[in-house]
Protein backbone atom coordinates (compact mmCIF):
# COMPACT_ATOMS: atom_id res chain seq x y z
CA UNK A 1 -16.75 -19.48 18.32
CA UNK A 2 -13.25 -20.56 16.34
CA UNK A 3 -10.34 -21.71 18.88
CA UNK A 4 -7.46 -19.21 18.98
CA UNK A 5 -4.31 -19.90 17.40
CA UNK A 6 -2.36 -22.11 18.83
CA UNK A 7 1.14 -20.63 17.31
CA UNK A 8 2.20 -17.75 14.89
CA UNK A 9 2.35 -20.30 12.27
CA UNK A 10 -1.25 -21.69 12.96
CA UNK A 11 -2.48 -18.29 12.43
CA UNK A 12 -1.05 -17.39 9.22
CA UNK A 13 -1.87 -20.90 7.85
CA UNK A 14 -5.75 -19.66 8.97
CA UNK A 15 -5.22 -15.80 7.71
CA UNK A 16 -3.31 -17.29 4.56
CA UNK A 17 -5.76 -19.74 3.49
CA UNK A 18 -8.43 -17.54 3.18
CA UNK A 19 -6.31 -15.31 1.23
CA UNK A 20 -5.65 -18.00 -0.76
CA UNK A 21 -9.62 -18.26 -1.45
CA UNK A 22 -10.32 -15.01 -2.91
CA UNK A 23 -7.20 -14.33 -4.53
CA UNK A 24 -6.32 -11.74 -6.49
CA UNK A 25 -9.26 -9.99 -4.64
CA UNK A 26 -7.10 -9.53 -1.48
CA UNK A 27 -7.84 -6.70 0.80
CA UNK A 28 -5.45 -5.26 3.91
CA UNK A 29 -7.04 -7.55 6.34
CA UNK A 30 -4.70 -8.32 9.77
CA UNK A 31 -4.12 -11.45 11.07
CA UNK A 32 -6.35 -12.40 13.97
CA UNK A 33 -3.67 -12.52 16.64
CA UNK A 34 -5.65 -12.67 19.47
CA UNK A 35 -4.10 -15.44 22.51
CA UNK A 36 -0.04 -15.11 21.12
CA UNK A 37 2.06 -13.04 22.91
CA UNK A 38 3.99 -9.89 21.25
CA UNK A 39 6.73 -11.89 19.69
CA UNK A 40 4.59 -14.54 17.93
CA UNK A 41 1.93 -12.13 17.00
CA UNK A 42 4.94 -10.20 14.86
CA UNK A 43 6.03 -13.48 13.17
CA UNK A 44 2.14 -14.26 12.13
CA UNK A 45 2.23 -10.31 11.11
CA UNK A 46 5.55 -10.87 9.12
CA UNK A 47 4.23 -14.17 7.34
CA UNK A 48 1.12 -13.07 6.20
CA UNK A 49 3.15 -9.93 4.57
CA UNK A 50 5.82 -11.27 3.27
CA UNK A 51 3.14 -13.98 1.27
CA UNK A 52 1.31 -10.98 0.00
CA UNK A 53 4.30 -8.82 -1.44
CA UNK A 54 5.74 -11.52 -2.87
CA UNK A 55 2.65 -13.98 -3.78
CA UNK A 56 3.70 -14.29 -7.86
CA UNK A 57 7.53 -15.17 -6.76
CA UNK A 58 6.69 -17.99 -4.20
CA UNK A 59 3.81 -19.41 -5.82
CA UNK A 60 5.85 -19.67 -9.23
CA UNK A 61 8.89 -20.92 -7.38
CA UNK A 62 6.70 -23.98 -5.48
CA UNK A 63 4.37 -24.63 -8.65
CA UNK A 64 7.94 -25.45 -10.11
CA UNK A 65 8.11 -28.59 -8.13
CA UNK A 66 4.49 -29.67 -7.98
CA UNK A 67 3.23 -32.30 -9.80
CA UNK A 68 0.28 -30.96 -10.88
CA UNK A 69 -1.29 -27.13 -11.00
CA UNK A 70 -1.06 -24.80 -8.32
CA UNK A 71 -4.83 -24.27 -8.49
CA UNK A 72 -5.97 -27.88 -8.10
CA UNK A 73 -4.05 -27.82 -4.36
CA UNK A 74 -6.43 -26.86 -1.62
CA UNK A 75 -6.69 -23.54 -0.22
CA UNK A 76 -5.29 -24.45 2.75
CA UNK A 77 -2.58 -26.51 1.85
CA UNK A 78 -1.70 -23.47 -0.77
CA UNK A 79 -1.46 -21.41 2.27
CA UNK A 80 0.78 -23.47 4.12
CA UNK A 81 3.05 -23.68 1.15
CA UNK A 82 3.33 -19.80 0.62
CA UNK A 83 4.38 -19.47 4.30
CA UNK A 84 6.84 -22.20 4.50
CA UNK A 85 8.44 -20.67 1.49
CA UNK A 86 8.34 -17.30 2.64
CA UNK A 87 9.51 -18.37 6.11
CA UNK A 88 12.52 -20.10 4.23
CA UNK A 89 13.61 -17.30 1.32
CA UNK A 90 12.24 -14.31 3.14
CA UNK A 91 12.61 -14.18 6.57
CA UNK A 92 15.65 -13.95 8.84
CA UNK A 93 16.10 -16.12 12.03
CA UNK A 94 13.38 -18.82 11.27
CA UNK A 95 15.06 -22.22 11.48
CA UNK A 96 14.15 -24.40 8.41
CA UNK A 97 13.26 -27.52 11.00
CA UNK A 98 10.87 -25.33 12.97
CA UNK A 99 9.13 -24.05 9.64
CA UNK A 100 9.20 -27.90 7.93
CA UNK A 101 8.05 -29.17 10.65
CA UNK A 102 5.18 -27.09 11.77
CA UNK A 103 4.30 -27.10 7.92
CA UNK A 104 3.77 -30.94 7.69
CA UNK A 105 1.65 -30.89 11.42
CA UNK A 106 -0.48 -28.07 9.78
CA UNK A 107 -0.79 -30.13 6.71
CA UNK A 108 -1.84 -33.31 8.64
CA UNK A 109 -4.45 -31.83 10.25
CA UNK A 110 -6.07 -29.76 7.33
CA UNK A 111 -8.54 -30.71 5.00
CA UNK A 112 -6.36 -32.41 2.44
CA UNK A 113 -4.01 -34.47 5.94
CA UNK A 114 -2.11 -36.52 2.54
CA UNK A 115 -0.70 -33.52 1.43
CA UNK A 116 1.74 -33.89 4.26
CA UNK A 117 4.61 -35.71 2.35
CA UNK A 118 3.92 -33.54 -0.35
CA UNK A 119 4.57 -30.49 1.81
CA UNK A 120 7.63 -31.74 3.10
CA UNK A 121 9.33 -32.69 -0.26
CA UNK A 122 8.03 -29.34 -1.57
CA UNK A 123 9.21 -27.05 0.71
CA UNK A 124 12.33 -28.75 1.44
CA UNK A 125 13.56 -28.26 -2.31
CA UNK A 126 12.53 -25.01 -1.55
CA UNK A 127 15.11 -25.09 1.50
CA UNK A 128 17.79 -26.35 -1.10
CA UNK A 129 17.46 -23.21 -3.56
CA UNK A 130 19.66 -20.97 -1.31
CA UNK A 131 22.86 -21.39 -2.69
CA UNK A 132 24.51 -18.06 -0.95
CA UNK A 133 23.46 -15.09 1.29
CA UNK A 134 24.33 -11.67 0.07
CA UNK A 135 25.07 -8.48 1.78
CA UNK A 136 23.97 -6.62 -1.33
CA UNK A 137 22.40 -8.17 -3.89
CA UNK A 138 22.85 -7.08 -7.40
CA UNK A 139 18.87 -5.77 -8.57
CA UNK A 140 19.58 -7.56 -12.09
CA UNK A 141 20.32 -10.85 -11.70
CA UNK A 142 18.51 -13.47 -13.13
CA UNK A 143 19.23 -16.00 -10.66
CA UNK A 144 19.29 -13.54 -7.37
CA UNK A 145 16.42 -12.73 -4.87
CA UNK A 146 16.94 -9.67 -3.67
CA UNK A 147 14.89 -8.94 0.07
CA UNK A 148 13.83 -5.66 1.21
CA UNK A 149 16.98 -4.71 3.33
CA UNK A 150 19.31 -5.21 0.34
CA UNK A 151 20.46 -8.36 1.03
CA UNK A 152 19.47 -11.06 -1.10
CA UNK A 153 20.41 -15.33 -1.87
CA UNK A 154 21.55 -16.19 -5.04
CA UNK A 155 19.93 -19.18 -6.19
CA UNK A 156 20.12 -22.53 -7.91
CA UNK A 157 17.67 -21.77 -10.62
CA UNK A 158 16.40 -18.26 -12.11
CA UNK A 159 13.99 -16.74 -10.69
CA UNK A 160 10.61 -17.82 -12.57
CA UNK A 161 9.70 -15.53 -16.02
CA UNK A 162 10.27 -16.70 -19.81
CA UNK A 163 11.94 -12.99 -20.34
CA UNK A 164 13.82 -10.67 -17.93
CA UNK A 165 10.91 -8.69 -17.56
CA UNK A 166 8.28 -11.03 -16.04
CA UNK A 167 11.54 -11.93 -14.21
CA UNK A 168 11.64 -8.59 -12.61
CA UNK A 169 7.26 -8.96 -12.12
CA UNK A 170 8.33 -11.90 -9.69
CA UNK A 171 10.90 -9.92 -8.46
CA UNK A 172 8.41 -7.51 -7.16
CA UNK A 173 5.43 -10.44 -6.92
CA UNK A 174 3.14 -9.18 -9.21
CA UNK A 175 1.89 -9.88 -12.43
CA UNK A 176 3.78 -9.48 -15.51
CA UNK A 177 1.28 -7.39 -16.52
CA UNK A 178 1.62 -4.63 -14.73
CA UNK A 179 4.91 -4.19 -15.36
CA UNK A 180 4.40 -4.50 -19.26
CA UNK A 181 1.99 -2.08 -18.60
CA UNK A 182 4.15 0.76 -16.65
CA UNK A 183 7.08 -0.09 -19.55
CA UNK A 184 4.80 0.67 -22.08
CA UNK A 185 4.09 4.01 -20.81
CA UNK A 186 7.02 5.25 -18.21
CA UNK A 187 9.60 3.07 -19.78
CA UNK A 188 11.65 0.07 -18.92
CA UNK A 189 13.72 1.48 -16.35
CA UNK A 190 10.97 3.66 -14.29
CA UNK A 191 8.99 0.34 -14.47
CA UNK A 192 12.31 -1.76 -12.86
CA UNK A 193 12.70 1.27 -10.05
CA UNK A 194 8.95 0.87 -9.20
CA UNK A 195 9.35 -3.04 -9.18
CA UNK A 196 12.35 -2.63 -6.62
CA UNK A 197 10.71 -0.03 -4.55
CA UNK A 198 7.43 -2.00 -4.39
CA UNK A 199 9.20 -4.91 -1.96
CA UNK A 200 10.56 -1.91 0.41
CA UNK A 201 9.54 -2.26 4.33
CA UNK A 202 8.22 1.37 4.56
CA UNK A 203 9.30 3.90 7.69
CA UNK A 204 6.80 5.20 9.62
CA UNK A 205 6.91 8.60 9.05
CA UNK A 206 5.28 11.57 11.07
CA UNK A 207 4.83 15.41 9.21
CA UNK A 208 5.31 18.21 11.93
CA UNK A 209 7.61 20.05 14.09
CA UNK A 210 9.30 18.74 17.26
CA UNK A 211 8.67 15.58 16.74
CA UNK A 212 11.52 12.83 18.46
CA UNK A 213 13.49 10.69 16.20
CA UNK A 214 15.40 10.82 12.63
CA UNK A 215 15.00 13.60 10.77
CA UNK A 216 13.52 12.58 6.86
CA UNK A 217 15.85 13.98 3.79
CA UNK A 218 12.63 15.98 3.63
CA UNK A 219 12.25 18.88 6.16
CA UNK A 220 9.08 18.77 8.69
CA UNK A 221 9.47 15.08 8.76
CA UNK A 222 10.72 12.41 11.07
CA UNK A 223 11.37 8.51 11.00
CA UNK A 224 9.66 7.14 14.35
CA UNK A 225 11.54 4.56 15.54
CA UNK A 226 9.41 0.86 15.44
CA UNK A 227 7.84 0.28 18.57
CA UNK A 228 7.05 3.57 19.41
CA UNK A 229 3.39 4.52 20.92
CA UNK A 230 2.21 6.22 18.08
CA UNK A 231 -1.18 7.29 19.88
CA UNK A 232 1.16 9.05 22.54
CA UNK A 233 2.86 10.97 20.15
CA UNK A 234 0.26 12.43 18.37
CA UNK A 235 -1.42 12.85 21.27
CA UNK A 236 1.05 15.03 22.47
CA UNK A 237 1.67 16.68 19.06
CA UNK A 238 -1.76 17.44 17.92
CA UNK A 239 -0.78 19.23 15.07
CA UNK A 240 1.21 16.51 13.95
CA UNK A 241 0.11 12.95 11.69
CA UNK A 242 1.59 10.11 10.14
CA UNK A 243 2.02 10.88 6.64
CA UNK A 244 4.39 10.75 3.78
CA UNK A 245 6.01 13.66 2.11
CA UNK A 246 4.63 12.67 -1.23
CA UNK A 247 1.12 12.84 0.56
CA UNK A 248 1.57 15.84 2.21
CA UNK A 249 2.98 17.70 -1.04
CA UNK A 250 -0.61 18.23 -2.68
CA UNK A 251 -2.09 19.96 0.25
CA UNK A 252 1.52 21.78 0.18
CA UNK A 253 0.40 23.07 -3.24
CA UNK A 254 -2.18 25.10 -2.28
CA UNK A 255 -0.02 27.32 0.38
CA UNK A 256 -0.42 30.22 -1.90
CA UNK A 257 -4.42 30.16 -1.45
CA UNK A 258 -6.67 32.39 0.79
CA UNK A 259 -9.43 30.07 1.23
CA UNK A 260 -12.39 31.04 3.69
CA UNK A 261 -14.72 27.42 3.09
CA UNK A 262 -12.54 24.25 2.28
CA UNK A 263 -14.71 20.93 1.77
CA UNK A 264 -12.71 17.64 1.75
CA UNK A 265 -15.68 15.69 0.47
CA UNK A 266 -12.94 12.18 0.71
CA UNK A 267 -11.70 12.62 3.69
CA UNK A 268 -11.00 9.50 4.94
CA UNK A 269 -9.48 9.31 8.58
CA UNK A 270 -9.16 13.24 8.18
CA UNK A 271 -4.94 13.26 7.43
CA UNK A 272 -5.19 16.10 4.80
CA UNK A 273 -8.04 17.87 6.83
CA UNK A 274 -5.55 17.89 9.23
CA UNK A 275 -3.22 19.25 7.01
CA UNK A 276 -5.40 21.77 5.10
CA UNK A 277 -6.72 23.11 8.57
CA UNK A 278 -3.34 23.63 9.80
CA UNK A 279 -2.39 25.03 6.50
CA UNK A 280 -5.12 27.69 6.55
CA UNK A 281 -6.11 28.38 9.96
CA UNK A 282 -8.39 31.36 8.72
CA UNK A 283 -10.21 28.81 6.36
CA UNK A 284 -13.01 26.52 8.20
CA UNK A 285 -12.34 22.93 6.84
CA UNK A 286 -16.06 20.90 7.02
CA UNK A 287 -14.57 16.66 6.19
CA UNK A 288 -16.90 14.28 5.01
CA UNK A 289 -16.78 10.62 3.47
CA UNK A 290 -19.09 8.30 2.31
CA UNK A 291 -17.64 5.61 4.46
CA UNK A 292 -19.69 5.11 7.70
CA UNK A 293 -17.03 3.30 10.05
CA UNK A 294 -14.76 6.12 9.26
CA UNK A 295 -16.94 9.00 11.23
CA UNK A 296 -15.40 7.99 14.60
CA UNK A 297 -11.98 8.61 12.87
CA UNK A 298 -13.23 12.43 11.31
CA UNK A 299 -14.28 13.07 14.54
CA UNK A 300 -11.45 12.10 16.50
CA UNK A 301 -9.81 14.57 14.03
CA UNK A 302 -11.53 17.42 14.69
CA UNK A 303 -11.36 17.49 18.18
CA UNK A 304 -7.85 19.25 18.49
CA UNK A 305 -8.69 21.37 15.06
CA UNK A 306 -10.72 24.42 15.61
CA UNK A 307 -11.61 25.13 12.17
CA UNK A 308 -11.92 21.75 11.21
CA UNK A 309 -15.94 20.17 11.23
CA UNK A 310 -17.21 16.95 10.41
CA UNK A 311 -20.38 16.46 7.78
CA UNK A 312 -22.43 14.04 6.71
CA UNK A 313 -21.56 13.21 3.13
CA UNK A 314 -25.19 14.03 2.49
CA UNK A 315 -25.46 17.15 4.29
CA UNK A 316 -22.65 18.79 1.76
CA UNK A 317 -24.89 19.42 -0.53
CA UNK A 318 -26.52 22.83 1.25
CA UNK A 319 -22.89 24.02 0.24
CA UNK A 320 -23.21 24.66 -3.23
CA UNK A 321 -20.78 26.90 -4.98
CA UNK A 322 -19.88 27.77 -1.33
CA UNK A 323 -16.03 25.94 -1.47
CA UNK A 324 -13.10 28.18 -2.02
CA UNK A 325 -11.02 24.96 -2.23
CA UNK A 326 -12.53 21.82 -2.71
CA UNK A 327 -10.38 18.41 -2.00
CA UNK A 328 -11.13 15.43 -3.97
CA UNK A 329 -8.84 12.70 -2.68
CA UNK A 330 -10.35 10.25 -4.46
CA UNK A 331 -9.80 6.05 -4.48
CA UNK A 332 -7.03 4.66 -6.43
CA UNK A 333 -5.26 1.82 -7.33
CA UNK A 334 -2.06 2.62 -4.65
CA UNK A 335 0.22 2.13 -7.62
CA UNK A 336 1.96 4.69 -6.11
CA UNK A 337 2.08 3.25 -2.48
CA UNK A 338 2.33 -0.27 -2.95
CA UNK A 339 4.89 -0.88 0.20
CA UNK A 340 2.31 0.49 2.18
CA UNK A 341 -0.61 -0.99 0.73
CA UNK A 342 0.86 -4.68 -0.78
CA UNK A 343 -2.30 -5.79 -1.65
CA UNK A 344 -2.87 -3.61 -4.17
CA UNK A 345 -0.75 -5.20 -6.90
CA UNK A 346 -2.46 -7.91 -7.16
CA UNK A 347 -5.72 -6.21 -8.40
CA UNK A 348 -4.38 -3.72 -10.92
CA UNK A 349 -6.05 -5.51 -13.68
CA UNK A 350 -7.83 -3.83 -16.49
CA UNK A 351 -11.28 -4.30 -15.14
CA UNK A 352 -10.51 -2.78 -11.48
CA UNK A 353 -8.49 -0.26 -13.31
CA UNK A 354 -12.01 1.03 -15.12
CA UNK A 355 -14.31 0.27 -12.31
CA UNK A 356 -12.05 2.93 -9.80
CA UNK A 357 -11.74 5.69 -12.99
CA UNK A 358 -15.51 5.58 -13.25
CA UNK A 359 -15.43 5.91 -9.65
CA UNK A 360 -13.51 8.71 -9.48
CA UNK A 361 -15.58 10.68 -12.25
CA UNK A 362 -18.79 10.08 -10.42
CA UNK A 363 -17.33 11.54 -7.28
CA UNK A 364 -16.09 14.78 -9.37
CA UNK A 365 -19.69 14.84 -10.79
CA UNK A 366 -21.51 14.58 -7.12
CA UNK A 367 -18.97 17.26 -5.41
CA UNK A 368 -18.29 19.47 -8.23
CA UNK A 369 -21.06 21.60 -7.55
CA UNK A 370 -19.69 22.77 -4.26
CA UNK A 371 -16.70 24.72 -6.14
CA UNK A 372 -17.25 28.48 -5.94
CA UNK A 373 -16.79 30.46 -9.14
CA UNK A 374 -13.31 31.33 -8.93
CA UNK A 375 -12.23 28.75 -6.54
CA UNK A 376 -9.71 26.35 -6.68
CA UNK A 377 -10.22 21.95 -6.91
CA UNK A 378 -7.22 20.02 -5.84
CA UNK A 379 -6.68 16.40 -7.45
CA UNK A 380 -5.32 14.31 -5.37
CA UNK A 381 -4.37 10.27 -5.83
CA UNK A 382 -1.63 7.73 -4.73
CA UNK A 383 -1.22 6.33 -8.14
CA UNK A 384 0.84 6.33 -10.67
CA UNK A 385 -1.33 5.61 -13.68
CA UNK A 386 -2.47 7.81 -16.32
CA UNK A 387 -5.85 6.68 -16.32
CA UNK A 388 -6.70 7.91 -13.10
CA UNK A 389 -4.32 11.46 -13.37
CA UNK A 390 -3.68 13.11 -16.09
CA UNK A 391 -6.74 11.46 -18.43
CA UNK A 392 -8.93 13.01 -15.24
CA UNK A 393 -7.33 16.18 -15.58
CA UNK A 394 -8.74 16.46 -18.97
CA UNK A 395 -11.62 14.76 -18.52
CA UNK A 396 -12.71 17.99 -15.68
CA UNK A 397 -11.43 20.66 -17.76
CA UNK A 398 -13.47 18.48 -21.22
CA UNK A 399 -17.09 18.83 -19.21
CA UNK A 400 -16.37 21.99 -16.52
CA UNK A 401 -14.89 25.91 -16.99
CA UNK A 402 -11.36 24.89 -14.91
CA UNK A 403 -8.12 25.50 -15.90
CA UNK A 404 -4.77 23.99 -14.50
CA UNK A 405 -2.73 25.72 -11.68
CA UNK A 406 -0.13 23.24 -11.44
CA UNK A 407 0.13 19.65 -12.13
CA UNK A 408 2.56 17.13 -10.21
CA UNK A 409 3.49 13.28 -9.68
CA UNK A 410 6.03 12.16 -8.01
CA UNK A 411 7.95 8.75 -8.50
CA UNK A 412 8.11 6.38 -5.73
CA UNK A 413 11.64 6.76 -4.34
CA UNK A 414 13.77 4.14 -1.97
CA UNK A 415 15.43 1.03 -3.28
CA UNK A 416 16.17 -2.66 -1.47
CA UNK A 417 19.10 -1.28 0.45
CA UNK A 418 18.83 2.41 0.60
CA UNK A 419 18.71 4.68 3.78
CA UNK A 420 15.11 5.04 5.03
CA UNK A 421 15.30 8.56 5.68
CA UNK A 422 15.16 9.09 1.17
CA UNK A 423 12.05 6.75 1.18
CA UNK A 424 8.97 8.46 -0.25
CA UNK A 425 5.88 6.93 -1.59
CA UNK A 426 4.61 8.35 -4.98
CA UNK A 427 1.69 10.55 -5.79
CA UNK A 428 0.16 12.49 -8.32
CA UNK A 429 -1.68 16.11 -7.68
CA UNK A 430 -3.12 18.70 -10.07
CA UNK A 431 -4.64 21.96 -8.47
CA UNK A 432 -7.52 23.61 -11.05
CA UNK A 433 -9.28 26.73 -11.40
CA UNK A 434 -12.95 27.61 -12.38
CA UNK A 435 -13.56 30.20 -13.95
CA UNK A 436 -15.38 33.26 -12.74
């Protein structure tokens, strides 16, 4: 059985370097905190996020003073590079002595112990690149990293890029691909707002009435204040959930509808079957997913929903043409909700980007036979991509007898710097019709 962690650091050096093995494959996996008290537990936390959303920055910033490629350095001395230099750029209140020091102890007793004076000359260059601390940093500046509350350091060097926009990609610590990619379609400037928006710390946000704390720019939503018992609140509010307006909106679409069977075939941990069965309380809402370790969380779900019921994936299939309204949430990229889900940017390659569309289609073609003549299918997604919203759209109305109701995506909104209460993630929705 592995030793606990012996210090915040020690565990995101452990976390980190297995990151650092299967990158860009990374996956929203928490740090095993177990043994540190609060505090230390929320600097390993902070680390190991702080590495992920801004992995392409760091790594091109400390490849700059290696001697030889990043990807000839062990995995575990990569790891303890990307935190030291995320400690020292990206987090407040560290002191650089406690972070170099604990850096070259870690490297000592890793699998590569020579890399030590190599981690100490690295990272203190590293140390040296803050030339000036910034209340608000300009979002253009070559030679300016700007952090998630707005502040930023201008720096000694420009930030790493041949061309301002891979400059921007390490900006937001991604791959300059992805942001040729969302400039080719959306447009230089809708690509630069996502890229700023991406590095965001995200509000927790709760939909429903009564709820204690700051009221959202959206109405029916509230800002919950961090540390709050979460379980306790919702608890208490059963009507309530943790969700984002942009979320919420595509089950808003369909307030118009008089449904009597809903069928949420990708349900997840039940949020939007929440939703829906609130929405309609004449409807019964029966929540499924394909996911096994996600029953317990359906279930949970349905206990303060009358209407709502929880079915075996399988077992949908006795409900053909039966589903006034079906909901298919289906698996996405999370361009759209990349503060909330960091890992996603670094696996928006073409090849993912294919495997999740053909993904998507087969779950249309396994569920689309539930959908009543005359009833209504609700698209749902948390990206932002084409591929996997509108080209969908088409795709159900190329091979079934639907039409479209309404059709929406909303851009991410919330810069470094802006009020939390105007954060919103993005989201795409498109509500269909078949045909009598």
């Amino acid at each position: 059985m592995p030793r606990p962690p012996e210090s915040a650091r020690a565990a995101a050096h452990a976390h980190l370097a297995k990151r650092c093995a299967d990158f860009p494959r990374l996956h929203p996996e928490g740090v095993d905190v177990e043994g540190l008290d609060q505090r230390d537990g929320m600097l390993a936390r902070a680390i190991d996020r702080a590495v992920v959303i801004r992995w392409s920055l760091l790594q091109g910033l400390l490849e700059r003073r290696l001697k030889g490629p990043w990807h000839t350095q062990h995995h575990e001395v990569q790891a303890i590079l990307l935190a030291g230099a995320a400690q020292l750029l990206l987090l407040d209140r560290v002191p650089d002595h406690a972070v170099l020091n604990e850096a070259v102890e870690a490297a000592k007793t890793s699998a590569k112990p020579r890399a030590a004076g190599m981690v100490n000359a690295v990272l203190r260059r590293i140390a040296e690149l803050r030339l000036e601390r910034l209340e608000n940093a300009p979002h253009d500046a070559d030679d300016v990293l700007v952090l998630a509350d707005g502040s930023g350091w201008r720096l000694s060097e420009p930030l790493p890029g041949r061309d301002d926009l891979s400059r921007l990609a390490a900006q937001g610590g991604m791959h300059v691909s992805v942001l040729e990619r969302w400039a080719a379609m959306d447009g230089l400037d809708v690509a630069r707002q996502r890229a700023l928006h991406s590095i965001v710390e995200p509000p927790v946000i709760i939909r429903g009435e009564g709820i204690e704390g700051t009221p959202h720019d959206e109405p029916g939503f509230t800002l919950i204040e961090p540390g709050t018992d979460i379980a306790a609140l919702l608890h208490d509010h059963p009507d309530a959930a943790v969700q984002d307006p942009a979320s919420a909106s595509a089950v808003a679409s369909t307030a118009g509808l008089s449904p009597a069977l809903i069928i949420d075939p990708c349900a997840g941990r039940g949020t939007k079957s929440i939703q829906l069965a609130t929405l309609h309380p004449d409807a019964t809402v029966l929540a499924a997913d394909v996911h096994p370790g996600r029953a317990q969380d359906l279930l949970a779900a349905a206990q303060h929903q009358t209407n709502l019921s929880v079915a075996a994936f399988k077992a949908l299939g006795k409900h053909a043409q039966e589903a006034d309204l079906l909901l298919l949430d289906v698996p996405c990229t999370n361009t759209a909700v990349l503060p909330r889900r960091p890992e996603a940017r670094h696996r928006l390659d073409r090849k993912n980007r294919r495997t999740l569309q053909e993904k998507q289609r087969q779950i249309a073609a396994n569920t689309m036979a539930l959908l009543a003549p005359g009833g209504h299918l609700l698209w749902s997604t948390c990206s932002l991509d084409a591929q996997e919203n509108q080209q969908q759209v088409d795709w159900l109305m190329q091979y079934h007898p639907l039409d479209v109701v309404s059709q929406t995506q909303l851009e991410p909104r919330g810069l470094p710097g802006d009020p939390p209460t105007t954060y919103r993630d993005g989201a795409f929705h498109a509500l269909l019709k078949r045909r009598p």
